[in-house]
N, C-alpha and C. Protein backbone atom coordinates (compact mmCIF):
# COMPACT_ATOMS: atom_id res chain seq x y z
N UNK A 1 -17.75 11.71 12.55
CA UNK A 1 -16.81 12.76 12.82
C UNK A 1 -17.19 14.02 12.05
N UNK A 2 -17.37 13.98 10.87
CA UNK A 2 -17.92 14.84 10.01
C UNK A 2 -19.40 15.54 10.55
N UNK A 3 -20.12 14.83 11.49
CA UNK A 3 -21.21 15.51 11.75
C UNK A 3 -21.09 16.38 13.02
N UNK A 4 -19.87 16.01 13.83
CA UNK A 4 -19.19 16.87 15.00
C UNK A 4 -18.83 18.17 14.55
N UNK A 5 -18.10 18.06 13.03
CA UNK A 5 -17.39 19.22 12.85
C UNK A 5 -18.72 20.18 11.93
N UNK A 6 -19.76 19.54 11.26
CA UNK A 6 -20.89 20.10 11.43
C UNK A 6 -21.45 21.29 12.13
N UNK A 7 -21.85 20.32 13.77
CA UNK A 7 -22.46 20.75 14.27
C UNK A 7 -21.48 22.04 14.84
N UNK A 8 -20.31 21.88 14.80
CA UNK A 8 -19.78 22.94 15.69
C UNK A 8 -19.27 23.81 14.82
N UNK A 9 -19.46 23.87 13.18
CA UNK A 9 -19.50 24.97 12.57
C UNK A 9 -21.02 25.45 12.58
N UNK A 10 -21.51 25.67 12.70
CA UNK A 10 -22.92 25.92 12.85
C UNK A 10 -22.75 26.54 14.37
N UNK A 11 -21.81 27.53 14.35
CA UNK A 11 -21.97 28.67 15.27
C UNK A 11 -22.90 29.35 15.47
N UNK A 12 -23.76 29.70 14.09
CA UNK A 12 -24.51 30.93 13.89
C UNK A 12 -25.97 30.19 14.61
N UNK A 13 -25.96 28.88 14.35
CA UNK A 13 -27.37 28.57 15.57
C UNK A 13 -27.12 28.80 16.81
N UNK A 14 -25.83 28.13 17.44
CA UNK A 14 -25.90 28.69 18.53
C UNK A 14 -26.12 29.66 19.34
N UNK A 15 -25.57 31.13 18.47
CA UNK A 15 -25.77 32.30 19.05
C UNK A 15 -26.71 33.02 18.45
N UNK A 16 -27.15 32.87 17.71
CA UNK A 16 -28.77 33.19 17.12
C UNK A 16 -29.49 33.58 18.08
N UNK A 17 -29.73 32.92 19.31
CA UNK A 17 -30.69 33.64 20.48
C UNK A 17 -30.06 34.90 21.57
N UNK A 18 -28.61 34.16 21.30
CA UNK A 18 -28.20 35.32 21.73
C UNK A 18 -27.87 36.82 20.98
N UNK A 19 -28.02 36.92 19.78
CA UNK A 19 -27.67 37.77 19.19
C UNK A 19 -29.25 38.46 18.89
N UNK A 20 -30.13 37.59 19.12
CA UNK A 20 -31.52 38.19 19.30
C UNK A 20 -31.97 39.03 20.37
N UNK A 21 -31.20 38.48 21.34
CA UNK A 21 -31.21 39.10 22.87
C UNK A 21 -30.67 40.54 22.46
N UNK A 22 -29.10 40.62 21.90
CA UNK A 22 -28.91 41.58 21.91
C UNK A 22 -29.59 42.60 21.13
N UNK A 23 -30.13 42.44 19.86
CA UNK A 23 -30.75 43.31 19.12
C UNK A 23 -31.86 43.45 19.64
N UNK A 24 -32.35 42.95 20.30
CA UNK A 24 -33.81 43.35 20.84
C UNK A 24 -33.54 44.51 21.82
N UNK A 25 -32.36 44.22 23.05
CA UNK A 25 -32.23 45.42 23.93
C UNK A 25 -31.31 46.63 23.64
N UNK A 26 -31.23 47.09 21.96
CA UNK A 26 -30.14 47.64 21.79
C UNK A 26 -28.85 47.51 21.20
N UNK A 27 -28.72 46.66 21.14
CA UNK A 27 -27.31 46.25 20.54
C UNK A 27 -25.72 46.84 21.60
N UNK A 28 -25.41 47.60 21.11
CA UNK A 28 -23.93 48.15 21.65
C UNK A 28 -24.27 48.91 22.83
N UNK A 29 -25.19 49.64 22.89
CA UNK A 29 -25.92 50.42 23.82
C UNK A 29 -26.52 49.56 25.05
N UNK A 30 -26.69 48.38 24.89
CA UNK A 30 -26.90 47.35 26.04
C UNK A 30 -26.08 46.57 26.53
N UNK A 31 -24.92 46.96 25.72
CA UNK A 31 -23.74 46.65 26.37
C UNK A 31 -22.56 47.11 26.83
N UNK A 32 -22.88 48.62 26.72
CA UNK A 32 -21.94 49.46 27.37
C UNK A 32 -23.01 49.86 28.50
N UNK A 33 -24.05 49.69 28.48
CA UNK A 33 -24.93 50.10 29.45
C UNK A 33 -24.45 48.94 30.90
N UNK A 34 -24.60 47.82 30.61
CA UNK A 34 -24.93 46.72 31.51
C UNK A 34 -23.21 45.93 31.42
N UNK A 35 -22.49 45.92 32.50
CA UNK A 35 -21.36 45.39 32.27
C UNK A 35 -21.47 43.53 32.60
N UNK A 36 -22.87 43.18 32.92
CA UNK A 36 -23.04 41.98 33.17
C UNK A 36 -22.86 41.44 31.13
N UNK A 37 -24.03 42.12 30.64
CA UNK A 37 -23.86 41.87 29.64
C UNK A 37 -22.50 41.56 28.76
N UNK A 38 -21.89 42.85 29.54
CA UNK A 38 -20.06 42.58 28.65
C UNK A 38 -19.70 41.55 29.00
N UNK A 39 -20.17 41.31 29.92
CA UNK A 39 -19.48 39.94 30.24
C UNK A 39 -19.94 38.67 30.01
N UNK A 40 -21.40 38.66 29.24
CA UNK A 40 -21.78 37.76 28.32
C UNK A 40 -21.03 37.75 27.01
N UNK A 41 -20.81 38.42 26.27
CA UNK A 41 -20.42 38.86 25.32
C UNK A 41 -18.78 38.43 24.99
N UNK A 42 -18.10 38.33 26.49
CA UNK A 42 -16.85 37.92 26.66
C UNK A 42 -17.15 36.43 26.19
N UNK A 43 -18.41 36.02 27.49
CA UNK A 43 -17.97 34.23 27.34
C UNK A 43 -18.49 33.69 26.28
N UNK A 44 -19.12 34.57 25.13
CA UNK A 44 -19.90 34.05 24.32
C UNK A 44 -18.36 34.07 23.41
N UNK A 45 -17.74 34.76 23.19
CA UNK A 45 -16.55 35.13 22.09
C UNK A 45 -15.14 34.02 22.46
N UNK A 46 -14.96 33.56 23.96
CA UNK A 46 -14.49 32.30 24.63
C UNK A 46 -15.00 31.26 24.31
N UNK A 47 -16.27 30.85 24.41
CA UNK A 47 -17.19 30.09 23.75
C UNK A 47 -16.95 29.39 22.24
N UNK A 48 -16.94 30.62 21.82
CA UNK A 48 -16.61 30.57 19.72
C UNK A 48 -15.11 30.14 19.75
N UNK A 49 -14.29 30.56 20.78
CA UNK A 49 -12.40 30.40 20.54
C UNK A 49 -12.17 29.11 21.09
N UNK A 50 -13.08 28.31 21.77
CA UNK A 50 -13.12 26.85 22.26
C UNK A 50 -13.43 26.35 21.20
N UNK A 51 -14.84 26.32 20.48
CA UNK A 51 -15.08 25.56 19.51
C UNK A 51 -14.55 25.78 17.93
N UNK A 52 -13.89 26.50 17.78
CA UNK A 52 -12.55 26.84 16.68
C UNK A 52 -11.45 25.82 17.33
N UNK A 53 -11.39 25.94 18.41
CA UNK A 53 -9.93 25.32 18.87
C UNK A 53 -10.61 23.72 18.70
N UNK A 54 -11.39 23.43 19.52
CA UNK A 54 -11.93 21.96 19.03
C UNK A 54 -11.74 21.33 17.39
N UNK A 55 -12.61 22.21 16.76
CA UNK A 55 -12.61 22.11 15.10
C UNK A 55 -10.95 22.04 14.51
N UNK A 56 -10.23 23.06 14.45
CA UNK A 56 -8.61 22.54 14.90
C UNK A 56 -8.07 21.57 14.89
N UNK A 57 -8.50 21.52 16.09
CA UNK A 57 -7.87 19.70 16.70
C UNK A 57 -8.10 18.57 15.96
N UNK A 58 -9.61 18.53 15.97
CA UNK A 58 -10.14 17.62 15.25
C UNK A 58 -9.42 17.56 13.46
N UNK A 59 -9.58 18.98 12.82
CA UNK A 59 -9.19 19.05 11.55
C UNK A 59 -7.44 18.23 11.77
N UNK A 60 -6.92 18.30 12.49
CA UNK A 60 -5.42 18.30 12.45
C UNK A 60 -5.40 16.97 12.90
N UNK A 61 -6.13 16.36 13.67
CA UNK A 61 -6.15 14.74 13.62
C UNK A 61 -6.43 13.84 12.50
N UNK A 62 -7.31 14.45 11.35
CA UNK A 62 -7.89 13.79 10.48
C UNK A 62 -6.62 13.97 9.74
N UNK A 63 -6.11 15.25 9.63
CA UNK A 63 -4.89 15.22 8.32
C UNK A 63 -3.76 14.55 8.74
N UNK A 64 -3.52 14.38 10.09
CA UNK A 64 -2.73 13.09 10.59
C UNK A 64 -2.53 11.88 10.17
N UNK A 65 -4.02 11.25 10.41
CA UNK A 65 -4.48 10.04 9.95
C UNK A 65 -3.92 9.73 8.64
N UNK A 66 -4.71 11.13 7.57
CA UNK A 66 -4.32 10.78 6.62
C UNK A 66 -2.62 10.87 5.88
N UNK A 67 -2.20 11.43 6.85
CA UNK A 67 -1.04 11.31 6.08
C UNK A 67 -0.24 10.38 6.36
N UNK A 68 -0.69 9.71 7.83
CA UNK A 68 -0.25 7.97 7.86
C UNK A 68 -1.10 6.84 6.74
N UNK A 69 -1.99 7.31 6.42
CA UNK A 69 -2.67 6.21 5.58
C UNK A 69 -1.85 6.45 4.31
N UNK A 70 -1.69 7.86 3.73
CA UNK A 70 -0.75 7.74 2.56
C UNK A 70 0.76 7.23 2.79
N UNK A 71 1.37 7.61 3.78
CA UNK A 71 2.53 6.63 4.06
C UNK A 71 2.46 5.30 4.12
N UNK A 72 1.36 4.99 4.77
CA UNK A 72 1.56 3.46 4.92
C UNK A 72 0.76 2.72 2.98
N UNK A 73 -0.12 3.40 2.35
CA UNK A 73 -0.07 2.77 1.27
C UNK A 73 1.13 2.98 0.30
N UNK A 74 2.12 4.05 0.61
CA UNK A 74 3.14 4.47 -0.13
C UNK A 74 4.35 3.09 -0.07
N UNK A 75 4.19 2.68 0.93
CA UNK A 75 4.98 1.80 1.64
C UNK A 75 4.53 0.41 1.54
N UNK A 76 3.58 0.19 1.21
CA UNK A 76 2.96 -1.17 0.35
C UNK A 76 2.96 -0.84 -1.15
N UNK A 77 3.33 -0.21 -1.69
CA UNK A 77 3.55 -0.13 -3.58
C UNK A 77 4.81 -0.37 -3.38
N UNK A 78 5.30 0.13 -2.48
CA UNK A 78 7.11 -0.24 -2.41
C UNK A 78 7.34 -1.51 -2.43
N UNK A 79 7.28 -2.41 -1.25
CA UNK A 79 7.15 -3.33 -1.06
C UNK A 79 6.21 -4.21 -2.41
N UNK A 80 5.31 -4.36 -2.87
CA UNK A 80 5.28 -4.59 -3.62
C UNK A 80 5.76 -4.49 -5.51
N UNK A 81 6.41 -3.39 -5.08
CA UNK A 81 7.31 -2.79 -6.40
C UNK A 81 8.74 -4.37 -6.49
N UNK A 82 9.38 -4.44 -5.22
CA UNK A 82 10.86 -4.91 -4.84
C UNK A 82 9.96 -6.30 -4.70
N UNK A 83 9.07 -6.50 -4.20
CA UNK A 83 8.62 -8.06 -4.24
C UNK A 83 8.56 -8.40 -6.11
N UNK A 84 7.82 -7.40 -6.75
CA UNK A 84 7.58 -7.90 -8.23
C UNK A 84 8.98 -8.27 -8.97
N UNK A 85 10.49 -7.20 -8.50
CA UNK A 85 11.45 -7.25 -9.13
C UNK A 85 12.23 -8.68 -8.57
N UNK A 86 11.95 -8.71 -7.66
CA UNK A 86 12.64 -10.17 -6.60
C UNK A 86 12.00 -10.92 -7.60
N UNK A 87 10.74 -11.26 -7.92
CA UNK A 87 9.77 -12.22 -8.43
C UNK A 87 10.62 -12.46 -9.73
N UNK A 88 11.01 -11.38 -10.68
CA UNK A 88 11.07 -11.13 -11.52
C UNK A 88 12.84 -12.13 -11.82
N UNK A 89 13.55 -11.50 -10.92
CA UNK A 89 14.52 -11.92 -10.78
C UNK A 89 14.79 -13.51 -10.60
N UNK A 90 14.00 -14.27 -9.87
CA UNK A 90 13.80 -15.49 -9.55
C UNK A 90 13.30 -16.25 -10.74
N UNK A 91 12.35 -15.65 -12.13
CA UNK A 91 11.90 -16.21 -12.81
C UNK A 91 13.32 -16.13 -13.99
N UNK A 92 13.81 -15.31 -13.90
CA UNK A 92 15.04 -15.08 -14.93
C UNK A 92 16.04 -16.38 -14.79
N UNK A 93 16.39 -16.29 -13.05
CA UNK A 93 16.95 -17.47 -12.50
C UNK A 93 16.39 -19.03 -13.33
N UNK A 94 15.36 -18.85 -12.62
CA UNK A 94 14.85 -20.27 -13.16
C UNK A 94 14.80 -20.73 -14.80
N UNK A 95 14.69 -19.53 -15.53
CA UNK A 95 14.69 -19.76 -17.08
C UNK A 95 16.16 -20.02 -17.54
N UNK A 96 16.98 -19.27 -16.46
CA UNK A 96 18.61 -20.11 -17.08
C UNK A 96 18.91 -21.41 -16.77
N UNK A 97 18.18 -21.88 -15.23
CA UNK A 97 18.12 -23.25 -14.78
C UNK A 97 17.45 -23.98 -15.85
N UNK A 98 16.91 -23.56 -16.40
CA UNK A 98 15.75 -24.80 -17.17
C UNK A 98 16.91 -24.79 -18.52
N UNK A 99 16.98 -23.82 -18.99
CA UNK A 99 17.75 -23.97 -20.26
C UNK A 99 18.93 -25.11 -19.86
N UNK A 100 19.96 -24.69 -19.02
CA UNK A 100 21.11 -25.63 -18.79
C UNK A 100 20.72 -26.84 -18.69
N UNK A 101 19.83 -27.38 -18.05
CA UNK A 101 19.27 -28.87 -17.44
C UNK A 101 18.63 -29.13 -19.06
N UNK A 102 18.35 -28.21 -20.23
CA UNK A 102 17.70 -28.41 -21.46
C UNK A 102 18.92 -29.10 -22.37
N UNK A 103 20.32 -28.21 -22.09
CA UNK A 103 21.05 -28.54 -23.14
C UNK A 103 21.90 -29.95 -22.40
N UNK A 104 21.85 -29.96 -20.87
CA UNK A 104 22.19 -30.98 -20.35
C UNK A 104 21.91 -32.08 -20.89
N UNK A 105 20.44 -31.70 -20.95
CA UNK A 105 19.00 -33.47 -21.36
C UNK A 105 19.81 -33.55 -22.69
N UNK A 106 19.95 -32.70 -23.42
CA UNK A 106 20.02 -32.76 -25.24
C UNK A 106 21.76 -33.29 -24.71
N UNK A 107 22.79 -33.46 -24.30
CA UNK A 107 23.77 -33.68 -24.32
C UNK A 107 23.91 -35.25 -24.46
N UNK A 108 22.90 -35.42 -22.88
CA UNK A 108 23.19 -36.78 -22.20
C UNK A 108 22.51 -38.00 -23.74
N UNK A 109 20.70 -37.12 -24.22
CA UNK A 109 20.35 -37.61 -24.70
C UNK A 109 21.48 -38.14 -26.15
N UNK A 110 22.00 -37.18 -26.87
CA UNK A 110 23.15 -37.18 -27.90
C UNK A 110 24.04 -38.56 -27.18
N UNK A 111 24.55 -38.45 -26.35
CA UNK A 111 25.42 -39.85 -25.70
C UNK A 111 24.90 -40.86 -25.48
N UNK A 112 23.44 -41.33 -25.30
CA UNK A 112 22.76 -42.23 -25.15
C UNK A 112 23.01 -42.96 -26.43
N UNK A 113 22.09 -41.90 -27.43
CA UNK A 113 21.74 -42.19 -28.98
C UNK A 113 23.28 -42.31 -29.29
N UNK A 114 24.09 -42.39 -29.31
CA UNK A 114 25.67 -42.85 -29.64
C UNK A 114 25.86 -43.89 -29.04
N UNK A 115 25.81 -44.43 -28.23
CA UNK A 115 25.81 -45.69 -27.71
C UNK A 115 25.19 -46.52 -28.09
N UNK A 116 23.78 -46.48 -28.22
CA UNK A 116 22.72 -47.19 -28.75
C UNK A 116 23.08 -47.49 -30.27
N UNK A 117 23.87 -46.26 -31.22
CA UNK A 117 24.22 -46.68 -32.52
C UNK A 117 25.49 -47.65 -32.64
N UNK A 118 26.30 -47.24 -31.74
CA UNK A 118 27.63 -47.99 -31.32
C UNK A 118 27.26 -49.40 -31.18
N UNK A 119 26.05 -49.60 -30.17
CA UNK A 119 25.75 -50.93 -29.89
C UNK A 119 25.15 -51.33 -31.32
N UNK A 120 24.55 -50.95 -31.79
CA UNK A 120 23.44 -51.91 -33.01
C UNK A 120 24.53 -52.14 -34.33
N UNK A 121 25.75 -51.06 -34.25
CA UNK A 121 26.40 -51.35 -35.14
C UNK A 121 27.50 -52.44 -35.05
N UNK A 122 27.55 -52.39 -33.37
CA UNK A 122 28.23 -53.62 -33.20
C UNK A 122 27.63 -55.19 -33.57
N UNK A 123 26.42 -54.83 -33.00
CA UNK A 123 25.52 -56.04 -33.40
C UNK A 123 25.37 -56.65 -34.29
N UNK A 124 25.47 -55.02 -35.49
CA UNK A 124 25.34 -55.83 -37.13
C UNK A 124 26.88 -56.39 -37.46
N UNK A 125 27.81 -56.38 -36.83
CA UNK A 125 29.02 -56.83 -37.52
C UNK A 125 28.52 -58.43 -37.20
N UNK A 126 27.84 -58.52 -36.55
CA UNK A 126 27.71 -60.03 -36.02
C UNK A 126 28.24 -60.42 -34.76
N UNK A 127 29.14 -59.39 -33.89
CA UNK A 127 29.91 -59.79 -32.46
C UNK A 127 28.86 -60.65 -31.25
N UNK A 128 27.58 -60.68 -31.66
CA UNK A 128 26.31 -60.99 -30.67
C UNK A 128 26.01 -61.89 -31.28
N UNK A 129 26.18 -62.38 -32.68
CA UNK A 129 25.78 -63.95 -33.39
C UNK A 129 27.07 -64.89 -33.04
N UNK A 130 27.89 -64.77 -32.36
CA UNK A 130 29.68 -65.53 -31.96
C UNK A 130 30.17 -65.57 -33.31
N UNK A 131 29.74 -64.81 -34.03
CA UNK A 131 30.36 -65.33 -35.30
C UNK A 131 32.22 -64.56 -35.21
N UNK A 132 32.07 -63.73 -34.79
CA UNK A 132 33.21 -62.93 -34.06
C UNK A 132 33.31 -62.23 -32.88
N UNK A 133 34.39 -62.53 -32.09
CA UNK A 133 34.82 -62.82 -31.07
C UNK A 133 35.28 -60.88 -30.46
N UNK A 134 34.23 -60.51 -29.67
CA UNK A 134 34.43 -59.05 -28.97
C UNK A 134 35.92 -58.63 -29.16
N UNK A 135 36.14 -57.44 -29.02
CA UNK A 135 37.74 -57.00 -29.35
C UNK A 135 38.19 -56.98 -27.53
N UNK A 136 39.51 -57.25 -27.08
CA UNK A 136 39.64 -56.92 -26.17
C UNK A 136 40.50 -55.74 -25.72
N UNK A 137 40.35 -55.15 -24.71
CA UNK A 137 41.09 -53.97 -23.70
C UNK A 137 42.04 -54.17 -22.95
């Protein structure tokens, strides 16, 4: 694309032969002389207002492009901005889940280990040798 807009700034080759033409027969004087000539001179200056208008176009497509490519990467930092805070949010979640299920474990574990002392202390009274007879409910 870049070598399109190149070649079609590079006016001055194009009309280089023609502008040789003219200085060779005169310049202004060969063209008030010869109205064919004026009328080279027209399509040569039509000529130049086409390929400006091309160059234009072209320039105004590229800044198009780019200003969808900056929208659309503007619009993936976003999206990735609200994905990191979601992320973020979910890990907060889960660190209060883990704690509760932590002091849960440490609860249940505390009631286990009470039972287990309950039992061995029952044991040592002797209630598991028959030496004495379980209490009843």
């Amino acid at each position: 694309a870049s070598e399109n807009i190149k070649k079609l700034l590079n006016i001055k080759d194009i009309l280089s032969p023609i502008t040789k033409l003219i200085e060779s027969s005169g310049g202004d004087m060969f063209f008030q002389e010869n109205p064919i000539n004026h009328k080279l001179k027209i399509y040569v200056l039509q000529n130049q207002l086409i390929q400006s208008m091309i160059v234009n176009h072209h320039l105004q497509r590229v800044i198009s492009t780019l200003e969808w490519k900056q929208i659309i990467e503007f619009a993936k930092a976003r999206i990735k901005s609200s994905y990191t805070k979601l992320q973020d949010q979910q890990i907060a979640n889960m660190e209060k889940v883990l704690d509760k299920s932590a002091i849960s474990h440490q609860k249940l574990r505390n009631r286990i280990e009470a039972i287990e002392m309950g039992a061995l202390k029952f044991r040592d009274r002797g209630s598991f040798e028959g030496t004495r007879s379980p209490p009843h409910k």
